[in-house]
Protein backbone atom coordinates (compact mmCIF):
# COMPACT_ATOMS: atom_id res chain seq x y z
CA UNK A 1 18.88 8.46 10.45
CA UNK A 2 21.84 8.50 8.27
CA UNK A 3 21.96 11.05 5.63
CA UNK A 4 21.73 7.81 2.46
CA UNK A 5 18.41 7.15 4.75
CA UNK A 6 17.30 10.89 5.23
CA UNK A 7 17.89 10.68 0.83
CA UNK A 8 16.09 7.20 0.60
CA UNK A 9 13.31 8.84 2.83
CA UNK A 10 12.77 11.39 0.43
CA UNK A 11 12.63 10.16 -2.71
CA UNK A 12 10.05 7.42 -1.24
CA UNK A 13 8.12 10.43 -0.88
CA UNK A 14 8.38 12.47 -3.67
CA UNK A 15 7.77 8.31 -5.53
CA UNK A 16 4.35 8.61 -4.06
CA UNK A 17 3.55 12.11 -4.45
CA UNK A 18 4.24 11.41 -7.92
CA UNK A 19 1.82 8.99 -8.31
CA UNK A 20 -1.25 9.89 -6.31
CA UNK A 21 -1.39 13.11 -7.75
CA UNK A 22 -2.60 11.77 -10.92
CA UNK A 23 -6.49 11.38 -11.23
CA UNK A 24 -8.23 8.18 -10.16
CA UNK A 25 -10.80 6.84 -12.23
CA UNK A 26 -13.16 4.10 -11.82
CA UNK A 27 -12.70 1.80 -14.99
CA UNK A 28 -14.72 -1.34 -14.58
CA UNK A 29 -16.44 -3.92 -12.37
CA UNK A 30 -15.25 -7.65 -13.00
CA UNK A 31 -17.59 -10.86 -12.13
CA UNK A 32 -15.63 -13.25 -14.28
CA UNK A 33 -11.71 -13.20 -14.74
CA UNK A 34 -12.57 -13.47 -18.37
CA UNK A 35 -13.08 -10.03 -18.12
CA UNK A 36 -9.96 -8.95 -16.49
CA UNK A 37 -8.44 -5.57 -18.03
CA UNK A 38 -5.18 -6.13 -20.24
CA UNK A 39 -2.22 -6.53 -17.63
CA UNK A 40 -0.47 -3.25 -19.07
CA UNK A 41 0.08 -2.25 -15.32
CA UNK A 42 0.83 -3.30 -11.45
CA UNK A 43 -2.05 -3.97 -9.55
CA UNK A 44 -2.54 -3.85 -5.66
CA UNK A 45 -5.58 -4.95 -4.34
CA UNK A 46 -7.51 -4.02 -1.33
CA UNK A 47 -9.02 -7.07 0.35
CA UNK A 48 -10.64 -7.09 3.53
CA UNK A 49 -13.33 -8.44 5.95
CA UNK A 50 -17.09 -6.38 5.38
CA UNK A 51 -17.42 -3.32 6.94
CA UNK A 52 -13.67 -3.16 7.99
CA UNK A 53 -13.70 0.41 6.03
CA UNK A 54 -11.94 -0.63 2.78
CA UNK A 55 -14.22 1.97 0.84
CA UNK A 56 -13.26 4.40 3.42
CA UNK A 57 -9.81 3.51 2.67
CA UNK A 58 -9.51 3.84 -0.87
CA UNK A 59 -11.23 7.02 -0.90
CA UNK A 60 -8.63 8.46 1.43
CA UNK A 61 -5.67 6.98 -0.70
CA UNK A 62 -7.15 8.02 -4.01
CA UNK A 63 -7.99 11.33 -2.89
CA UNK A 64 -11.64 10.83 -3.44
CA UNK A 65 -14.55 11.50 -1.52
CA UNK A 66 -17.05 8.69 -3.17
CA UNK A 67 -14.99 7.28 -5.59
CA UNK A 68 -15.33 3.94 -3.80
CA UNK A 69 -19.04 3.66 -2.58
CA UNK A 70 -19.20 3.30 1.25
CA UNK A 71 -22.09 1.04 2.65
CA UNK A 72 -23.19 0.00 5.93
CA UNK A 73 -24.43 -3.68 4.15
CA UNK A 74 -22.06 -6.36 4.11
CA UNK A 75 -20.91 -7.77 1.02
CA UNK A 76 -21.89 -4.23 -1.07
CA UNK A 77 -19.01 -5.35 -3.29
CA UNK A 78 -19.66 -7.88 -5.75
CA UNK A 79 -16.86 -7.78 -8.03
CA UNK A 80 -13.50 -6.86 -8.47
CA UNK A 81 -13.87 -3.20 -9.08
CA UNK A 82 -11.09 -1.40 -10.75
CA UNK A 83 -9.26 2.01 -10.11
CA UNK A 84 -6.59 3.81 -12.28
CA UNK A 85 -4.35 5.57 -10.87
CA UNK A 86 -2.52 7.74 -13.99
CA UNK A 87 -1.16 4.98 -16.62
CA UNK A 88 1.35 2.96 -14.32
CA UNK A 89 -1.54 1.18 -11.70
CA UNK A 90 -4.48 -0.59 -10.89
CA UNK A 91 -5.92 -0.47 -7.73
CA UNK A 92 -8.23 -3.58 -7.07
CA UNK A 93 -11.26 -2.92 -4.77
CA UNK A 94 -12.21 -6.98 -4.22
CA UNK A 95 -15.10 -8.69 -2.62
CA UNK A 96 -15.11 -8.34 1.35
CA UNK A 97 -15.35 -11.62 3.23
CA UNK A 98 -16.95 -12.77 6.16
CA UNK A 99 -20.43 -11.65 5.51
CA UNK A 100 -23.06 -13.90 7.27
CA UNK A 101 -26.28 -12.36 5.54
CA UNK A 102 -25.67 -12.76 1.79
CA UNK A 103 -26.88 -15.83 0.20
CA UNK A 104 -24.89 -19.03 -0.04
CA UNK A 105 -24.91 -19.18 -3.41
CA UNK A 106 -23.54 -15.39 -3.81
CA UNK A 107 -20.93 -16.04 -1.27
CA UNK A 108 -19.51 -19.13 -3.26
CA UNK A 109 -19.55 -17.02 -6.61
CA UNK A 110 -17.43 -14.13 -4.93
CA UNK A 111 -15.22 -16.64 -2.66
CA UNK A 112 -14.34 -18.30 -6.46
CA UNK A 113 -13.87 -15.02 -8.72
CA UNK A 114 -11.18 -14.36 -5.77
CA UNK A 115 -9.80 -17.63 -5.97
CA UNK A 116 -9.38 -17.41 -9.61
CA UNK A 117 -8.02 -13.72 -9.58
CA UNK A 118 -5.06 -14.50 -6.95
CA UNK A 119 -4.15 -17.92 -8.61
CA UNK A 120 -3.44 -16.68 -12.17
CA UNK A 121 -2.60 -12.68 -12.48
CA UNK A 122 0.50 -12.37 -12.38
CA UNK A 123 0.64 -8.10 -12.65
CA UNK A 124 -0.62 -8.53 -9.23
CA UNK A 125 2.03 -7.10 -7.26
CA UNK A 126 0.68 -7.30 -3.32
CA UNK A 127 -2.96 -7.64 -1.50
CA UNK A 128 -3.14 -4.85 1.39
CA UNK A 129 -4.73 -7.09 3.62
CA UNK A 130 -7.30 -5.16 5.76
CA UNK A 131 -7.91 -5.58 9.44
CA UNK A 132 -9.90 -3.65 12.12
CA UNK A 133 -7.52 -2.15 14.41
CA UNK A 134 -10.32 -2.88 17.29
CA UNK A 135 -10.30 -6.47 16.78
CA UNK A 136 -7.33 -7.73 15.17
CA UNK A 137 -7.17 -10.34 13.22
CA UNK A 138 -10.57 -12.81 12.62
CA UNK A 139 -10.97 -16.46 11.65
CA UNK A 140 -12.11 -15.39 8.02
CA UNK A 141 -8.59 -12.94 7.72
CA UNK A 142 -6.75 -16.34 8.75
CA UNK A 143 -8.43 -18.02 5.60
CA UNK A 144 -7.85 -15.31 3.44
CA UNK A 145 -3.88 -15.46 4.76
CA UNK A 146 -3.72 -19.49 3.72
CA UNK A 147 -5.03 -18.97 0.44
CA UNK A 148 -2.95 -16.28 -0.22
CA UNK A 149 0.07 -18.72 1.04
CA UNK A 150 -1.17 -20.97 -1.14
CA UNK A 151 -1.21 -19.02 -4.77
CA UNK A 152 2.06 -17.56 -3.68
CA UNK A 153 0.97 -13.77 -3.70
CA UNK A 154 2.47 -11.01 -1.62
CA UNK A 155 0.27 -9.25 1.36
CA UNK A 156 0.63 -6.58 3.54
CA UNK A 157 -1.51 -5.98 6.79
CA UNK A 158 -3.17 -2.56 7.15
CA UNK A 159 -4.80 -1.80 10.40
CA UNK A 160 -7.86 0.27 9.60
CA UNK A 161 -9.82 2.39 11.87
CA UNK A 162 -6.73 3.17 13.97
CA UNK A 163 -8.26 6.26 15.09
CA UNK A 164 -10.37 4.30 17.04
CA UNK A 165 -8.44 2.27 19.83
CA UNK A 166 -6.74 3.96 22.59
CA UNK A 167 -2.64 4.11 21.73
CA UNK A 168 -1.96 1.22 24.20
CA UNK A 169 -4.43 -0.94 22.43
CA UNK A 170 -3.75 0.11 19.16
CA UNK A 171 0.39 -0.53 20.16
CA UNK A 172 -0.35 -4.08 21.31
CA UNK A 173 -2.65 -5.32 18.16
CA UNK A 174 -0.41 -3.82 15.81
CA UNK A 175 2.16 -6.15 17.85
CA UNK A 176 -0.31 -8.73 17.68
CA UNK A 177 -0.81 -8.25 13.55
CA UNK A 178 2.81 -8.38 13.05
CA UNK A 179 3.46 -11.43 15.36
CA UNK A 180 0.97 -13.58 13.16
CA UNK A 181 2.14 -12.31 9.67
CA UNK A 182 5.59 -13.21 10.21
CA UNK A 183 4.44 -16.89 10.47
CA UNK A 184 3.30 -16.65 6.92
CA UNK A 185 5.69 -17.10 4.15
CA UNK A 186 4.08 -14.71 1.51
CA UNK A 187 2.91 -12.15 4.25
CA UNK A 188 5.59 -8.92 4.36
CA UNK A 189 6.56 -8.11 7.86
CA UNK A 190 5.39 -4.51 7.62
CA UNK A 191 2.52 -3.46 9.49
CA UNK A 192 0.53 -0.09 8.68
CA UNK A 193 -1.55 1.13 10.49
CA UNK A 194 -4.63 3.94 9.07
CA UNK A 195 -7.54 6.10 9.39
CA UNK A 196 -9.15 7.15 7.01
CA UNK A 197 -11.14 9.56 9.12
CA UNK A 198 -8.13 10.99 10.67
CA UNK A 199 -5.48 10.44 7.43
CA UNK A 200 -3.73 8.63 9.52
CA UNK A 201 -1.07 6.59 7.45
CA UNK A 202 -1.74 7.67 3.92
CA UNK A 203 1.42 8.70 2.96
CA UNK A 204 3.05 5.58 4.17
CA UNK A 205 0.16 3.49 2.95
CA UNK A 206 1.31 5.21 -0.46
CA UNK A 207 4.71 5.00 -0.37
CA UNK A 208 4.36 1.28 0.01
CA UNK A 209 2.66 1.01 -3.17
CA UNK A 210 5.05 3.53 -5.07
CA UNK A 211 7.51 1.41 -4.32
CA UNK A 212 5.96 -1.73 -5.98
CA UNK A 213 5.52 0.25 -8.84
């Protein structure tokens, strides 16, 4: 690494330290994008399949141990439930996908509150598109990546649950992950992966969203 790197390096860190070490509060739960806060800020948003650990997640990144309730039920969140982080960001907890028990008609309501979110705000910087490090990517995270082709929004694959997988499986999804994104015009090419158990990939996972901001 060059010393202009070594420098770059750096002040991506200190960027994110910055940041995160303002509180995070929970500010409100949206059903309808009529609600949607004032766009005063940039907004990443966590989307993911149920139970891939998003909760987990955004605990670890928002230095929170329940900020973000964790649930073993699929489909726990209903809304699009936002986090401020100081006064420069939202974070946007959304609706998992690819829940099999919750009713049809509940599953249409949250499949169109994300339709409607992605296709018209336009503070909405990048999706951190969540995906199980033990199984890669799913059907349902294929959907998600069209209709995020489709409105023309930014996403970034995070692996979650990378504790989990031994390194040579964990090496060859991640390969996997980026393979696929980089057939997707909106997707961006980098792959994290995380644990929220471990706090593996935090600071990266951080840095990445300092930057946006």
């Amino acid at each position: 690494m060059s010393v202009a790197d070594d420098g770059e390096a750096q002040a991506a860190i200190l960027r994110a330290v910055e940041l995160f070490k303002a509180p995070a509060t929970f500010v409100l739960g949206v059903a309808d994008v009529s609600g949607l806060p004032f766009g005063d800020r940039v907004e990443i948003a966590f989307a993911g399949r149920s139970n891939v650990g998003k909760s987990s997640l955004l605990n670890a990144l928002l230095n929170r141990r329940s900020l973000a309730r964790v649930s073993n039920t699929p489909g726990r969140t209903r809304e699009l439930n936002y986090f401020a982080v100081g006064d420069s960001l939202y974070v946007v907890d959304m609706p998992g996908y690819g829940y099999a028990k919750a009713p049809k008609s509940l599953v249409e309501g949250w499949t169109q509150l994300i339709h409607d979110y992605l296709r018209g705000r336009s503070q909405l910087k990048r999706v951190m598109l969540l995906i199980d490090s033990r199984h890669g990517i799913k059907p349902s995270d294929r959907e998600i990546m069209t209709l995020l082709d489709k409105a023309a929004v930014s996403y970034q694959g995070v692996l979650t649950k990378a504790d989990k997988p031994k390194s040579g499986d964990l090496s060859k999804v991640l390969a996997e992950t980026e393979a696929e994104l980089k057939k997707h015009p909106a997707a961006y090419p980098v792959v994290l992966a995380t644990s929220a158990a471990e706090g593996l990939g935090i600071d990266a996972l951080r840095e990445a969203i300092a930057e946006l901001c």
